[in-house]
N, C-alpha and C. Protein backbone atom coordinates (compact mmCIF):
# COMPACT_ATOMS: atom_id res chain seq x y z
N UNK A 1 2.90 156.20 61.24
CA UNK A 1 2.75 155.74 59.88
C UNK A 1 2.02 154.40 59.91
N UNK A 2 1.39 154.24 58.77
CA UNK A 2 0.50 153.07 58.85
C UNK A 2 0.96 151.76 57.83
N UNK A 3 0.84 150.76 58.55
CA UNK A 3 0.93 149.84 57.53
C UNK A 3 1.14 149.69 55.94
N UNK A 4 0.01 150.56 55.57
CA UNK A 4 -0.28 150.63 54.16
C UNK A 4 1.18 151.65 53.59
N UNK A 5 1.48 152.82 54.54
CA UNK A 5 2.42 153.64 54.21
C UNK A 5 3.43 152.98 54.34
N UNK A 6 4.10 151.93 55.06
CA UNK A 6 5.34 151.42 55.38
C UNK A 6 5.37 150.43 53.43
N UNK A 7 4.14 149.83 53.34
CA UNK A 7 4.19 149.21 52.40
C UNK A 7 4.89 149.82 51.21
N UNK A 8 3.93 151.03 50.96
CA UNK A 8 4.75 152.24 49.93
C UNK A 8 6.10 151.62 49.75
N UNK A 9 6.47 151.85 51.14
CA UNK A 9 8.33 152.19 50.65
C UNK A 9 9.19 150.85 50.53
N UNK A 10 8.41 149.15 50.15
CA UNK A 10 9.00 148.51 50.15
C UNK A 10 9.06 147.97 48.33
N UNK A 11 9.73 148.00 47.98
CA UNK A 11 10.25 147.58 46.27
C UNK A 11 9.60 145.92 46.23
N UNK A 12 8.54 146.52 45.19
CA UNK A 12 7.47 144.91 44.94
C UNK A 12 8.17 144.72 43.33
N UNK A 13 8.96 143.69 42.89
CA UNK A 13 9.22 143.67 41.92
C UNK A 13 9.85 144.17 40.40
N UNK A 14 10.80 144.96 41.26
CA UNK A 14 11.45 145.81 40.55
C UNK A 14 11.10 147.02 40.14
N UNK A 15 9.77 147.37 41.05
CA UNK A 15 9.36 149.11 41.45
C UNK A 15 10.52 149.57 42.35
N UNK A 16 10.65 150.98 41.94
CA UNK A 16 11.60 151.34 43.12
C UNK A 16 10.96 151.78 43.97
N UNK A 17 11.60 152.27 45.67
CA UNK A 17 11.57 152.49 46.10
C UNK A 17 11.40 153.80 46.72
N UNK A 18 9.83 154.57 47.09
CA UNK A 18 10.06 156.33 47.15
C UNK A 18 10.46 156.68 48.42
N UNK A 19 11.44 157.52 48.23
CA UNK A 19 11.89 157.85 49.15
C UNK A 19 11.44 158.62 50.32
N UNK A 20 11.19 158.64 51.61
CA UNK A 20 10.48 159.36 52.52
C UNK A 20 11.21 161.09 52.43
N UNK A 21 10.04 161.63 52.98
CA UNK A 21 10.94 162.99 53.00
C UNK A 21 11.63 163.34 54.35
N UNK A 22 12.05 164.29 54.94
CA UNK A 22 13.21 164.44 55.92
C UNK A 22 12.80 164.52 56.93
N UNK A 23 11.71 164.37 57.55
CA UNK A 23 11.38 164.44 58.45
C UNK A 23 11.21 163.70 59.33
N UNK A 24 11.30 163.21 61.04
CA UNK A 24 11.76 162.12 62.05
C UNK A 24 10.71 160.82 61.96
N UNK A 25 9.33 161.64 61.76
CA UNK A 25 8.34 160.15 61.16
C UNK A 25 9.01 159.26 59.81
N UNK A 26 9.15 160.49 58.86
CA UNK A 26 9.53 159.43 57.77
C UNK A 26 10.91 158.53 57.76
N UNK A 27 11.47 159.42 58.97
CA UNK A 27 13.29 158.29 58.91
C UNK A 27 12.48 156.99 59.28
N UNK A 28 11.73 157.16 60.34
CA UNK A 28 11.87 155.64 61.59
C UNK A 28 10.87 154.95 60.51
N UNK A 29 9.99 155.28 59.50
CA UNK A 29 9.46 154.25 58.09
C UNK A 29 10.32 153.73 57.28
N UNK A 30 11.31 154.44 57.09
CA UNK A 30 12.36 153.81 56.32
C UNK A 30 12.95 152.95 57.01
N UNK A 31 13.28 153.08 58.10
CA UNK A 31 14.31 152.11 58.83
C UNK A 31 13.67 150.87 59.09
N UNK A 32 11.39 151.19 59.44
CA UNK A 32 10.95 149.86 59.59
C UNK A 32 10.84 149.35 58.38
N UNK A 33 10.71 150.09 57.35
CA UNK A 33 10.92 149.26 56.00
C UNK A 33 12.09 148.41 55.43
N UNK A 34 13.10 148.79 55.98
CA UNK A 34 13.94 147.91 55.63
C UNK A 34 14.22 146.95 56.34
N UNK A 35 13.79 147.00 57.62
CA UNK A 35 13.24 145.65 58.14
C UNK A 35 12.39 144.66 57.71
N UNK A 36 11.81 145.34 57.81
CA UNK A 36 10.43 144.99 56.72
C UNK A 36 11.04 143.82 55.87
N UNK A 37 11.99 144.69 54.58
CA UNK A 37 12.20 143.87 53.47
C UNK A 37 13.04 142.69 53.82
N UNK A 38 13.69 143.21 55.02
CA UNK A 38 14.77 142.36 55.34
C UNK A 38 13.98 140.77 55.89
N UNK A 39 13.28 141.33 56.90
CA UNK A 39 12.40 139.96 57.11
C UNK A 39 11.60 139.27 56.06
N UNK A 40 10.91 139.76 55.36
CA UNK A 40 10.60 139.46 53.88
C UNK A 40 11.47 138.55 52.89
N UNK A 41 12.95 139.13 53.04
CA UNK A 41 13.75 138.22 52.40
C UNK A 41 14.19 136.95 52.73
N UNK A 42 14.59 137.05 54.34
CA UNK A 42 14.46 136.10 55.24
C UNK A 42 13.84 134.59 55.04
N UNK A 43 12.14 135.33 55.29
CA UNK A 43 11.19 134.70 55.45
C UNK A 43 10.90 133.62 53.85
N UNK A 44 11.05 134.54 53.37
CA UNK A 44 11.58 133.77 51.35
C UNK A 44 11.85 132.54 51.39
N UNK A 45 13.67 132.82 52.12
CA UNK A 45 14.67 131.66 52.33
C UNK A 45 14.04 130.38 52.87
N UNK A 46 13.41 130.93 53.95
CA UNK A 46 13.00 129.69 54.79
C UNK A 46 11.62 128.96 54.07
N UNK A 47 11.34 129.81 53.55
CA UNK A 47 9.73 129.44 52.48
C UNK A 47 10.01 127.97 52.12
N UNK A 48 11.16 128.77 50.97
CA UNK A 48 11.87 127.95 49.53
C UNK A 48 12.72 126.72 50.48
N UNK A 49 12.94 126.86 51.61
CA UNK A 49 14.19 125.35 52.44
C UNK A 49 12.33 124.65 52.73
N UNK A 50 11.72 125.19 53.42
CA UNK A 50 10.56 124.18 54.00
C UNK A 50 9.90 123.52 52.55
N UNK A 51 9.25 124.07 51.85
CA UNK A 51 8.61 123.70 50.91
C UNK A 51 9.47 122.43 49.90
N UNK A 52 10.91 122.63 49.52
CA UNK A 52 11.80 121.89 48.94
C UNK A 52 11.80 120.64 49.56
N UNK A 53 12.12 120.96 50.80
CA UNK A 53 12.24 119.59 51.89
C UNK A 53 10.84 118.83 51.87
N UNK A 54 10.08 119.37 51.23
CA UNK A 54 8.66 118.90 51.97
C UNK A 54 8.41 117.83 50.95
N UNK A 55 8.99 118.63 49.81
CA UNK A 55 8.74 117.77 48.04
C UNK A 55 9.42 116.83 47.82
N UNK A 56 10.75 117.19 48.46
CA UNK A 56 12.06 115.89 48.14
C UNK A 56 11.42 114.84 49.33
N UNK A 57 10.82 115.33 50.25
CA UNK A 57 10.56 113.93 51.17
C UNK A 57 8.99 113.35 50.72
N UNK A 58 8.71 114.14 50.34
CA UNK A 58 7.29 113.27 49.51
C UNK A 58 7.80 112.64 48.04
N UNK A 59 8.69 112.84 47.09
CA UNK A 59 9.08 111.98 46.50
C UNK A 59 9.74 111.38 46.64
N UNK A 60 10.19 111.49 47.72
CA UNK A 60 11.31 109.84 48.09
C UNK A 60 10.19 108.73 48.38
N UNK A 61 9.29 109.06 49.14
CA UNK A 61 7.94 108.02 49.47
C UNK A 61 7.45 107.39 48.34
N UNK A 62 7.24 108.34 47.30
CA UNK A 62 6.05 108.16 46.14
C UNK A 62 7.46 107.54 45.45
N UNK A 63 8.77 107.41 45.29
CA UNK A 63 9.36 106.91 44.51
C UNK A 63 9.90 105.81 44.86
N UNK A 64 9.62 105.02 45.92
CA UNK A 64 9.93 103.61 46.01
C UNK A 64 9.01 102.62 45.45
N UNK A 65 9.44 101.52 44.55
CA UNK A 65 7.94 100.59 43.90
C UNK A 65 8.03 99.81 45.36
N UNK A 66 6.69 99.66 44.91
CA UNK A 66 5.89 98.63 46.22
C UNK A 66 5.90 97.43 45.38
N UNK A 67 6.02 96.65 46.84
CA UNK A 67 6.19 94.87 46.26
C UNK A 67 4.59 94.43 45.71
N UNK A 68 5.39 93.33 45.14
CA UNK A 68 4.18 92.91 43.85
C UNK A 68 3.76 91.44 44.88
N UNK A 69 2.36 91.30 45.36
CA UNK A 69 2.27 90.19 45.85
C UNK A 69 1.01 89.46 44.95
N UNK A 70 1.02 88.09 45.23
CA UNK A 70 -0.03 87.29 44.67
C UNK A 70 -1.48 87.26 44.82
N UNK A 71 -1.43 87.81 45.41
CA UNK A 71 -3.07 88.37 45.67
C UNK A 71 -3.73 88.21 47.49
N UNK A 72 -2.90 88.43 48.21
CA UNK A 72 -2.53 87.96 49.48
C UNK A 72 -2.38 89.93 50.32
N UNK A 73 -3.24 90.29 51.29
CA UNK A 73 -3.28 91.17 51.89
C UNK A 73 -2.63 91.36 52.98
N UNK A 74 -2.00 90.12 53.32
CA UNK A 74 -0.90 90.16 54.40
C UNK A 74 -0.05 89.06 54.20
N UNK A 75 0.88 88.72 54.69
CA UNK A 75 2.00 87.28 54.93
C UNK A 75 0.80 86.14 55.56
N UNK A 76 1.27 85.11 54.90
CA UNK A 76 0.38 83.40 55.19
C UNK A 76 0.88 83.44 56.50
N UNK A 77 0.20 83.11 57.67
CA UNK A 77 0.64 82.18 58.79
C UNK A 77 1.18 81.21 58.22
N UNK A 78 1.80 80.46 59.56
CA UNK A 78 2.83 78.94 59.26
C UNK A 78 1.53 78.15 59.55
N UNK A 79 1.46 76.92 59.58
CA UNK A 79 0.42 75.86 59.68
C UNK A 79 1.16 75.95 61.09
N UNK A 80 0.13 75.40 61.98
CA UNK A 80 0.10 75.44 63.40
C UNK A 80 0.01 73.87 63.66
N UNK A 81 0.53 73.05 64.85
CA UNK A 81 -0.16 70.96 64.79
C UNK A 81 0.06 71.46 66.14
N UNK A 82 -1.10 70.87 66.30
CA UNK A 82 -1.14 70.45 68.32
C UNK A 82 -1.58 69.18 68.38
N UNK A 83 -0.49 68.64 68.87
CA UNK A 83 -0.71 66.83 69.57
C UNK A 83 -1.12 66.57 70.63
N UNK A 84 -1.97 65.45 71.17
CA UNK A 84 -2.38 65.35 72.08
C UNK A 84 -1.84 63.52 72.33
N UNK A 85 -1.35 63.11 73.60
CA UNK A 85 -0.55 63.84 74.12
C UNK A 85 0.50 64.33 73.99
N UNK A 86 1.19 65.16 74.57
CA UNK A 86 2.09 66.24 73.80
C UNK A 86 3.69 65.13 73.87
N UNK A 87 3.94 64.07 74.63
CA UNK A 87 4.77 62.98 74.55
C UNK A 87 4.25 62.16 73.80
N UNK A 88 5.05 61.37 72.93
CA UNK A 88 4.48 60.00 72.12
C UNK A 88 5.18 58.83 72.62
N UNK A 89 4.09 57.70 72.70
CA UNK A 89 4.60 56.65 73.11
C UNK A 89 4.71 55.30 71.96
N UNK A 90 5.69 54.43 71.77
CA UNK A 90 5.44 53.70 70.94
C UNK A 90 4.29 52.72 70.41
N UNK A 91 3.61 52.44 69.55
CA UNK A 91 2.40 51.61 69.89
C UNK A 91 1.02 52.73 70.08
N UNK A 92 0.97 53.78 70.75
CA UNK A 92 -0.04 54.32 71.71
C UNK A 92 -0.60 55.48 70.60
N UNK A 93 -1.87 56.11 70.60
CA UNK A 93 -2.43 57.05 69.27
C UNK A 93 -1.88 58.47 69.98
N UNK A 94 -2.18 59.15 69.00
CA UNK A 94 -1.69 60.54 68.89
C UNK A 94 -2.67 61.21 67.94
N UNK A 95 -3.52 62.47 69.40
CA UNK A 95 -5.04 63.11 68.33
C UNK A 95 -3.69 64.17 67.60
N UNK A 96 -3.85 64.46 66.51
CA UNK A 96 -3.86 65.55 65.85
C UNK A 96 -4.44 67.07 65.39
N UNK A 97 -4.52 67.69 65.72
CA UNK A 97 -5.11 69.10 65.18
C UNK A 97 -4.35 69.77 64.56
N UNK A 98 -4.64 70.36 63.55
CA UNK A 98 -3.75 71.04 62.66
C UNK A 98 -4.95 72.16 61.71
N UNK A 99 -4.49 73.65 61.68
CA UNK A 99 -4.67 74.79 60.87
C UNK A 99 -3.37 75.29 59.69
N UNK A 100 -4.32 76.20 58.79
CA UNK A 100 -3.19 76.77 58.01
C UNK A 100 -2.82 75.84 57.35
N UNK A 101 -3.80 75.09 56.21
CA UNK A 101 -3.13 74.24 55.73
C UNK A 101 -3.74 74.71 54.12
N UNK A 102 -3.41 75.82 54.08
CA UNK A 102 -3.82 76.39 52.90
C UNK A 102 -3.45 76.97 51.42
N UNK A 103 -3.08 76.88 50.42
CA UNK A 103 -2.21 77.95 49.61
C UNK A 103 -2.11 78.99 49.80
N UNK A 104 -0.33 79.70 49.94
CA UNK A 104 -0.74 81.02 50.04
C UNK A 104 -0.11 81.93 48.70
N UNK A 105 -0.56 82.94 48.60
CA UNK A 105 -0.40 83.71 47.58
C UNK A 105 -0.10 85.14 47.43
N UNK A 106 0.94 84.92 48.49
CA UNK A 106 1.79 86.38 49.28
C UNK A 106 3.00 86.53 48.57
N UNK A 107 3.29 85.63 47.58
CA UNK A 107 4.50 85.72 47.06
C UNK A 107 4.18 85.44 45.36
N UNK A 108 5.59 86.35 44.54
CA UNK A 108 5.48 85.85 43.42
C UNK A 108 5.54 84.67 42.48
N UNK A 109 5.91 83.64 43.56
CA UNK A 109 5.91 82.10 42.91
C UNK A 109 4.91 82.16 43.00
N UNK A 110 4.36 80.34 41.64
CA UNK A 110 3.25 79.98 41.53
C UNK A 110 2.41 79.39 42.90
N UNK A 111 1.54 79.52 42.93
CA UNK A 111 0.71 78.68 44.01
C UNK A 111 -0.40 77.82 43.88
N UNK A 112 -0.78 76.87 44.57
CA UNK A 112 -1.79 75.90 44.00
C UNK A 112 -3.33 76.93 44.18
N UNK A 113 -4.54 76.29 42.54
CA UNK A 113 -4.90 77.58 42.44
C UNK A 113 -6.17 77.12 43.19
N UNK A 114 -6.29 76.20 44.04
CA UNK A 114 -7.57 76.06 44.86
C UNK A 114 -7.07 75.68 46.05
N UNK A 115 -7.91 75.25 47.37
CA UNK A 115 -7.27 74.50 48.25
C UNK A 115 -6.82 73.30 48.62
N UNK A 116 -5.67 72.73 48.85
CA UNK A 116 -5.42 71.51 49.03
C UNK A 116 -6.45 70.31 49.85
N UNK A 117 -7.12 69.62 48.92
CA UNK A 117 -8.13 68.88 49.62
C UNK A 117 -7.59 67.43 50.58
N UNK A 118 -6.02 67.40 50.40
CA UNK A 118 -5.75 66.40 51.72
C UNK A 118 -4.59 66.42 51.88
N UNK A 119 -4.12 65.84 53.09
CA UNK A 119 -2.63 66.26 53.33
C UNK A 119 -1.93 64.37 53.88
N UNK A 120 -0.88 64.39 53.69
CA UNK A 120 -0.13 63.05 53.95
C UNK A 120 0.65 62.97 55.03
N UNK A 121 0.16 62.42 56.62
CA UNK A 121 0.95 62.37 57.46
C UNK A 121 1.81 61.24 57.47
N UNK A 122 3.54 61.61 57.58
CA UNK A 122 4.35 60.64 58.05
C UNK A 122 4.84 60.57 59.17
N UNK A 123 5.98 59.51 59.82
CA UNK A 123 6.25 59.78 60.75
C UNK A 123 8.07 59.07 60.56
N UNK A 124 8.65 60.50 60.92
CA UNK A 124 10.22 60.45 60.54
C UNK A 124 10.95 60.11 61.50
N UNK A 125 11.67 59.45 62.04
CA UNK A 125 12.84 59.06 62.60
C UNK A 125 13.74 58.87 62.27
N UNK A 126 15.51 59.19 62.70
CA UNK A 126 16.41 58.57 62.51
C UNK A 126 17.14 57.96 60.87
N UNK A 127 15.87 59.15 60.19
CA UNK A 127 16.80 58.65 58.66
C UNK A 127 15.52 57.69 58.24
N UNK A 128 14.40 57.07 58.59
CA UNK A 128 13.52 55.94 58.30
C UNK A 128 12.13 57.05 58.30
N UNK A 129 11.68 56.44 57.20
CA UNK A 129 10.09 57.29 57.09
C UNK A 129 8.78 56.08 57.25
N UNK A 130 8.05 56.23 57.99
CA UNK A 130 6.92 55.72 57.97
C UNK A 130 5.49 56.39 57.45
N UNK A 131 4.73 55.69 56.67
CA UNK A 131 4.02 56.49 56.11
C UNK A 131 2.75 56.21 57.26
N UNK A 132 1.58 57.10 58.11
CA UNK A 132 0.77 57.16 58.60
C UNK A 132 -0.57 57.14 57.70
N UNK A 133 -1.09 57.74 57.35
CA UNK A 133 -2.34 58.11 56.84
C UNK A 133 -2.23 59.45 55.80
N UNK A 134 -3.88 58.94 54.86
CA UNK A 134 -3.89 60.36 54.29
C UNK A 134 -4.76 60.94 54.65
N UNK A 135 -5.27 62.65 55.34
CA UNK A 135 -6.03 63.29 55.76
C UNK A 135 -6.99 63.89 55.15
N UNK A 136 -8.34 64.19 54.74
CA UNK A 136 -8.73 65.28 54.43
C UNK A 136 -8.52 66.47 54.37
N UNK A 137 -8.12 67.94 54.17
CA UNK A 137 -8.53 69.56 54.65
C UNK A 137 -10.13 69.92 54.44
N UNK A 138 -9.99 70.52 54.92
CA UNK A 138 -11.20 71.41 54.98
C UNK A 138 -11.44 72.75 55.80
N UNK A 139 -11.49 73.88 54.69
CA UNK A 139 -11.19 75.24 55.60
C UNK A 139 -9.87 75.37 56.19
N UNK A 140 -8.79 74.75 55.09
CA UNK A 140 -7.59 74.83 55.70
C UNK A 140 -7.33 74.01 57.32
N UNK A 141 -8.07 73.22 57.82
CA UNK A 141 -8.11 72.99 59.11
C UNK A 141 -8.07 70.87 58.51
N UNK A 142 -7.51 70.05 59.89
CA UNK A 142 -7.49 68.85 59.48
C UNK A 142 -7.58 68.73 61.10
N UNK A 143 -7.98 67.22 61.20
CA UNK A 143 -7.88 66.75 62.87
C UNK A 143 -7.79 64.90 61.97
N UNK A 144 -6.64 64.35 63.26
CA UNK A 144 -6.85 63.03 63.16
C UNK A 144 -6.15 62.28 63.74
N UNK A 145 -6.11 61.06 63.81
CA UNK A 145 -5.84 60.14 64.95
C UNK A 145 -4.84 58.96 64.43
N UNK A 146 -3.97 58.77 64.88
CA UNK A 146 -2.78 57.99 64.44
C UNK A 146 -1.86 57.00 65.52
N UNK A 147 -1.55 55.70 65.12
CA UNK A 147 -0.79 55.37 65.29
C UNK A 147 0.88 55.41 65.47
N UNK A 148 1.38 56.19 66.85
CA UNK A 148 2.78 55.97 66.93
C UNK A 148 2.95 54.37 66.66
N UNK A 149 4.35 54.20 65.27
CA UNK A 149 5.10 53.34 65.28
C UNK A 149 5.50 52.21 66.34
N UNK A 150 5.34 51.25 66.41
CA UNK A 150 5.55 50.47 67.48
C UNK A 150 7.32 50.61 67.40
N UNK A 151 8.08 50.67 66.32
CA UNK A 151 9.58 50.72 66.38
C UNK A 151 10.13 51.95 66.96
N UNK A 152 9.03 53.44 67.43
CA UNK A 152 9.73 54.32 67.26
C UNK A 152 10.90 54.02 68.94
N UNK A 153 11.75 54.67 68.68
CA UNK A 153 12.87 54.89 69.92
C UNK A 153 12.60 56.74 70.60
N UNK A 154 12.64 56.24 71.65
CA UNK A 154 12.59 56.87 72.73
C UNK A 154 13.83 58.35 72.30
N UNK A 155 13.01 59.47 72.35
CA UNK A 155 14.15 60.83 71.90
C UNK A 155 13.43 61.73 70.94
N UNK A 156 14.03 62.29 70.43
CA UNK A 156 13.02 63.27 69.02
C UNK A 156 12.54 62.13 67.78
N UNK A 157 11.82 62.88 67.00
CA UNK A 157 11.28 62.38 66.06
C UNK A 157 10.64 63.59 65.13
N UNK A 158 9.85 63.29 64.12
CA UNK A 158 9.01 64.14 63.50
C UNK A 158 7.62 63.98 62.68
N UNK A 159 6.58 64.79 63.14
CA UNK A 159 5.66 64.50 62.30
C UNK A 159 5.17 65.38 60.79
N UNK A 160 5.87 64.89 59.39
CA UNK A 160 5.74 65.28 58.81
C UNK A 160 4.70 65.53 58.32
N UNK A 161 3.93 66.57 57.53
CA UNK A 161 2.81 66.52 56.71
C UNK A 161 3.57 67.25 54.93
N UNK A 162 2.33 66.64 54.51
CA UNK A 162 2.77 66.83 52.88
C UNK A 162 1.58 66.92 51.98
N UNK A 163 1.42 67.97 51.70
CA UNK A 163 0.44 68.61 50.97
C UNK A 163 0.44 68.20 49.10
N UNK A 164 -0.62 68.17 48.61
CA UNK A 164 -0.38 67.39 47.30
C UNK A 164 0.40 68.46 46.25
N UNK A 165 0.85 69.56 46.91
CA UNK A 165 1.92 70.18 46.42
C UNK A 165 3.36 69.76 46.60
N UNK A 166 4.07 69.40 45.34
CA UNK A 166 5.37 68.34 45.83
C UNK A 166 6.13 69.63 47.03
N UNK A 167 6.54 71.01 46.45
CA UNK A 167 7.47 71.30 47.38
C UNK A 167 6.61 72.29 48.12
N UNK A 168 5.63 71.46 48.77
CA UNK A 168 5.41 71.97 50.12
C UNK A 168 4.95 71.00 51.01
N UNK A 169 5.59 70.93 52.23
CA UNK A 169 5.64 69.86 53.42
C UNK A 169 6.32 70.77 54.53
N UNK A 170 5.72 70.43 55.96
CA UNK A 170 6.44 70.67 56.93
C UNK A 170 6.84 69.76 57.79
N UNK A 171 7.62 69.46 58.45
CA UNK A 171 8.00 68.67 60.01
C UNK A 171 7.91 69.05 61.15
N UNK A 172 7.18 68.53 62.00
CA UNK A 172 6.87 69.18 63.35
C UNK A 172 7.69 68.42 64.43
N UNK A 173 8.33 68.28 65.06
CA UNK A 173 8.78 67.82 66.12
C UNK A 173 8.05 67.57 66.93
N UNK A 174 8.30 66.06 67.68
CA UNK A 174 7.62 64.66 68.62
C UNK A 174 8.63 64.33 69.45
N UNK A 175 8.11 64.75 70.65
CA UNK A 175 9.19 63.85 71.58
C UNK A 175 8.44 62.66 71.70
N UNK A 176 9.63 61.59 71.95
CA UNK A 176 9.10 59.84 71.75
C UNK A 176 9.61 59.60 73.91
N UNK A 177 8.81 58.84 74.59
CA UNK A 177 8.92 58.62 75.61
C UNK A 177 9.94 57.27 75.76
């Protein structure tokens, strides 16, 4: 029996089913037909589980909101300071280099809407602020040359910077010789 004949005997939609006549070809069509349907039905089940799963896990994706950022394609770096030399001595200069000194706009707070054109180095100890110099930026980038405190004491310290944004400033840590 052929394909097309096995088809015959399988019920497409609420056609019935014709029955084979009595003979040993037509039993073993019936019997693959109801395999047939049986795998058919089977195959349904597993259709309707894959396809469901496929939808519920593509709208779980499509149904989370995505964060709202300021116009920023990734997270700001931190501002980076490299001192030279990397000990400070009282009295003695200290080169500065410093990046990332930029607004960023990765977040939904306000941000300053150009770049900060200079930054305010201090120098913190022990509860006492000394004010150093004010810097230029440019390209987010600053370099400059400073006087360690002749008072500072020997131990940690910090070199603050302070951007003409009040609440933004960082402190960098200075070991004092």
């Amino acid at each position: 029996m052929t394909l097309g004949e096995v088809e015959q005997f399988v019920s497409i939609r609420g056609r019935r089913r014709r029955e084979p006549s009595n003979d040993h070809t037509s039993r073993a069509a019936l019997a693959v037909t109801r395999m047939y349907e049986g795998a058919m039905r089977a195959t349904a089940g597993i259709r309707y589980i894959i396809v469901t799963s496929s939808v519920l896990t593509l709208a779980g994706c499509a149904s989370a909101p995505s964060p709202v950022t300021g116009g920023s394609s990734a997270a700001c770096a931190a501002p980076v300071l490299q001192l030279t030399p990397e000990v400070a001595e009282p009295g003695h200069a200290l080169t500065i280099s410093s990046t990332g000194w930029e607004p960023c706009n990765d977040t939904n707070e306000k941000s300053a809407a150009r770049p900060w054109p200079s930054v305010t180095l201090e120098w913190v100890q022990d509860g006492d602020t000394t004010d150093l110099l004010t810097v230029d930026v440019t390209d987010g980038r600053f370099n400059a040359s400073v006087t360690v405190p002749a008072n500072a004491v020997a131990g940690e310290a910090s070199l603050r910077v302070m951007t003409p944004d009040p609440d933004y400033e960082q402190d960098f840590p200075v070991a004092v010789e």
